[in-house]
N, C-alpha and C. Protein backbone atom coordinates (compact mmCIF):
# COMPACT_ATOMS: atom_id res chain seq x y z
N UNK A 1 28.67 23.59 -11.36
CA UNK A 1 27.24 23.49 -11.58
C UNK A 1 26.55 24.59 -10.75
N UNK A 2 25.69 25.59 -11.51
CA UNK A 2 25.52 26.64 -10.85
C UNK A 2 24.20 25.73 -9.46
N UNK A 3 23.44 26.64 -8.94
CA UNK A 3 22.75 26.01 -8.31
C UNK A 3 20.97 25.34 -8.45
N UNK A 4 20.88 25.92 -9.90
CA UNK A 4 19.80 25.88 -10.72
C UNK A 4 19.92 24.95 -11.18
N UNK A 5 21.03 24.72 -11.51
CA UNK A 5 21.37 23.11 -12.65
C UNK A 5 21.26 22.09 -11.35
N UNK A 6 21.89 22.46 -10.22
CA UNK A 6 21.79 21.12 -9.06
C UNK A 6 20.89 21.01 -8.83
N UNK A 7 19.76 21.98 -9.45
CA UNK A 7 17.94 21.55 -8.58
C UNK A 7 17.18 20.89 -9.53
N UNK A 8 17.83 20.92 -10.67
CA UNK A 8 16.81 21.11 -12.10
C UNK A 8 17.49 19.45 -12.01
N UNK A 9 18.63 19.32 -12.32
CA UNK A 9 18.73 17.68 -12.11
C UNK A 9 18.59 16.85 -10.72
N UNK A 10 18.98 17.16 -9.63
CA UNK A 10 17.66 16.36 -8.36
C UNK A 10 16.31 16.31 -9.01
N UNK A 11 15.61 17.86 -9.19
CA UNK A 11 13.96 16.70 -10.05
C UNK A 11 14.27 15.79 -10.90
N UNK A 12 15.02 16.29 -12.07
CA UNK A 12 15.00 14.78 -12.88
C UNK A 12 15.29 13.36 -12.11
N UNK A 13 16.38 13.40 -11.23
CA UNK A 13 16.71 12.28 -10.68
C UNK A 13 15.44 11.49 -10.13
N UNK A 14 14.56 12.29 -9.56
CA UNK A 14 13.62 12.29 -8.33
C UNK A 14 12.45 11.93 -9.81
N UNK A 15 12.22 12.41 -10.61
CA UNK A 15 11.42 11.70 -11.54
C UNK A 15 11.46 10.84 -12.08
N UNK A 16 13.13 10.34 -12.25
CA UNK A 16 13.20 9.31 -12.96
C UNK A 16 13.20 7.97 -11.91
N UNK A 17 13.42 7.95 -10.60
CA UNK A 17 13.59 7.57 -9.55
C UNK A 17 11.54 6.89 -9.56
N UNK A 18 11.13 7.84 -9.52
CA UNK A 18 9.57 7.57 -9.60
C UNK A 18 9.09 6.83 -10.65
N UNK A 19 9.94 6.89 -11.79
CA UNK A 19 9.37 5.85 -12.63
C UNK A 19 9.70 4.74 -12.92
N UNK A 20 11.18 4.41 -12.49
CA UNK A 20 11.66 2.82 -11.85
C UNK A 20 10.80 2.48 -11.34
N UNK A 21 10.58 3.31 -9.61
CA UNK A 21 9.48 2.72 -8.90
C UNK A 21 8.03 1.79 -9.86
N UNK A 22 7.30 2.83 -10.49
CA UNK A 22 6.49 2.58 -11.13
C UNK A 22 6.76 1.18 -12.01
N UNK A 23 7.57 1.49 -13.02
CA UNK A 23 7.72 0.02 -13.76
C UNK A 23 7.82 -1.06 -13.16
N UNK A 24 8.52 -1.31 -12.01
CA UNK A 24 9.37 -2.29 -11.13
C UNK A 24 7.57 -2.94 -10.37
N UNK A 25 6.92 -2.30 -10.17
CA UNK A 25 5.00 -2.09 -9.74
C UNK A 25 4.36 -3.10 -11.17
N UNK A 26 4.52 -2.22 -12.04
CA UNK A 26 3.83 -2.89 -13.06
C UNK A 26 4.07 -4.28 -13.87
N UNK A 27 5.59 -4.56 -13.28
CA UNK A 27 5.66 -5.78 -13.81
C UNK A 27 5.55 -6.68 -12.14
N UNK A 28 5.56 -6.15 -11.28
CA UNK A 28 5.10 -7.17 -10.50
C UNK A 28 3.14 -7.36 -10.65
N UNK A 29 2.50 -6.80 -10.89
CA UNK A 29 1.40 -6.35 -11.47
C UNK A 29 1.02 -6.19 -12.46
N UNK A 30 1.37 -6.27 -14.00
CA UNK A 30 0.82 -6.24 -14.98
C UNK A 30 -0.43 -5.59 -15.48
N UNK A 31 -1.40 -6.53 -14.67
CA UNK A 31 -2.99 -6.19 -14.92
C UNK A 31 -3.30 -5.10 -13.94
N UNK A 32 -2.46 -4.49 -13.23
CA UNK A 32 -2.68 -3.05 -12.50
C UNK A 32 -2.95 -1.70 -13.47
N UNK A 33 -3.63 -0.64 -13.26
CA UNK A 33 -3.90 0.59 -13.67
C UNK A 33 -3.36 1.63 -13.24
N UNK A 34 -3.26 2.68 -13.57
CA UNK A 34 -2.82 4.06 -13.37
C UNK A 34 -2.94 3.95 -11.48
N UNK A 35 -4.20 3.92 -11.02
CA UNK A 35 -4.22 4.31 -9.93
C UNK A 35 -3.73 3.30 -8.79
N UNK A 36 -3.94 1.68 -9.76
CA UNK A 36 -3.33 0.71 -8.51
C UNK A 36 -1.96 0.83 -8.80
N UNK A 37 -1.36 1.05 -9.60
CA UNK A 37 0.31 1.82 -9.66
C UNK A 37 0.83 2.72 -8.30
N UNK A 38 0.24 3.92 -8.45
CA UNK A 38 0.25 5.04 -7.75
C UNK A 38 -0.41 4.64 -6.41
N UNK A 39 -1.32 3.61 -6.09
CA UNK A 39 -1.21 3.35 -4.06
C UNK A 39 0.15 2.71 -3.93
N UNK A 40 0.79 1.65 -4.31
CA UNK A 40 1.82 1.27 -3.72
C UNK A 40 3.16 1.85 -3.50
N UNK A 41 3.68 2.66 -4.54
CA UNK A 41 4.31 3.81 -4.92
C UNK A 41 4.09 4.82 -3.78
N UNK A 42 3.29 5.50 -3.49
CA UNK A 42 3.08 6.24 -2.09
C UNK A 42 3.46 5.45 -0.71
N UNK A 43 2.69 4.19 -0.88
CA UNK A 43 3.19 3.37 0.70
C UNK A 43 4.87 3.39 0.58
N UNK A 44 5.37 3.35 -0.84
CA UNK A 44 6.73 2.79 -0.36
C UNK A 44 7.30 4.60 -0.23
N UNK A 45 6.64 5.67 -0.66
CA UNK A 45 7.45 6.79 -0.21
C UNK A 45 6.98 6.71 1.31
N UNK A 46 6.22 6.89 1.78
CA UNK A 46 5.67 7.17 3.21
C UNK A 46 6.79 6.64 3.75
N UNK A 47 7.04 4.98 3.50
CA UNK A 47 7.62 4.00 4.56
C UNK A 47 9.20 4.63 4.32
N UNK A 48 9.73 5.01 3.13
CA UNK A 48 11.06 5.84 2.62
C UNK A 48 11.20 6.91 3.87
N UNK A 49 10.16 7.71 3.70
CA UNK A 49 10.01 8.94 4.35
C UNK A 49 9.99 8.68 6.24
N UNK A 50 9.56 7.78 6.55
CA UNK A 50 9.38 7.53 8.09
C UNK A 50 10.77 6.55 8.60
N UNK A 51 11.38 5.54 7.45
CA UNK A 51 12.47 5.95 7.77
C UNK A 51 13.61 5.93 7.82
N UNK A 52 13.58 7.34 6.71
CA UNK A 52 14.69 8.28 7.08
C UNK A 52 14.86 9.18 8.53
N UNK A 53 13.26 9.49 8.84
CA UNK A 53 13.29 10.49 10.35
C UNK A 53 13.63 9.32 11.31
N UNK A 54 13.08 7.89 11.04
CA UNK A 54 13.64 7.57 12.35
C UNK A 54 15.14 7.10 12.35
N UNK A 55 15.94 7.50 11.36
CA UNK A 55 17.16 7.16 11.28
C UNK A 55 18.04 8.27 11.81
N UNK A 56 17.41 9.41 12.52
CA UNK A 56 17.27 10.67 13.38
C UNK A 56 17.46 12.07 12.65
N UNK A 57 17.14 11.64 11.68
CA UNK A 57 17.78 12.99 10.30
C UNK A 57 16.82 14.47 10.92
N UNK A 58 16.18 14.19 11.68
CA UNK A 58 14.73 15.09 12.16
C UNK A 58 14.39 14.81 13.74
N UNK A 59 15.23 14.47 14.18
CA UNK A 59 14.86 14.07 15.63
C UNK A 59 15.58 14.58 16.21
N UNK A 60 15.47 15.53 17.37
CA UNK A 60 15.98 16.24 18.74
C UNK A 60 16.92 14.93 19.32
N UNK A 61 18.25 15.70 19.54
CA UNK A 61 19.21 14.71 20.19
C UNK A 61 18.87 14.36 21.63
N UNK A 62 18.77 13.45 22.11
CA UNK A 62 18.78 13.11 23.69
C UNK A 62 20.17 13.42 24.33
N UNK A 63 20.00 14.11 25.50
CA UNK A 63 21.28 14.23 26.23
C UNK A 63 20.90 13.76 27.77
């Protein structure tokens, strides 16, 4: 797989990844909209995102 194809499918993954999220939202929610979709969806990347760093992927080793 050259290295174009490994980037071009991570986005897909990473899109399709976002729209589980999303569905998995809307049926806990139903009567939610475009935008009450998209706040919870962000909290759960943030909380994804904070942590992975504190799992030290980004953190200066202590010696």
């Amino acid at each position: 797989m050259t290295k174009e194809q490994w980037v071009l499918t991570a986005l897909r993954w990473h899109e399709l990844a976002g729209e589980m999220a999303r569905l998995g939202i809307r049926r806990q929610h139903p009567e939610a909209g475009a935008k009450e979709v998209e706040r919870p969806l962000h909290s759960r990347l943030e909380l994804a995102c904070a942590a992975s760093l504190n799992q030290g992927a980004l953190r200066p080793k202590h010696t």
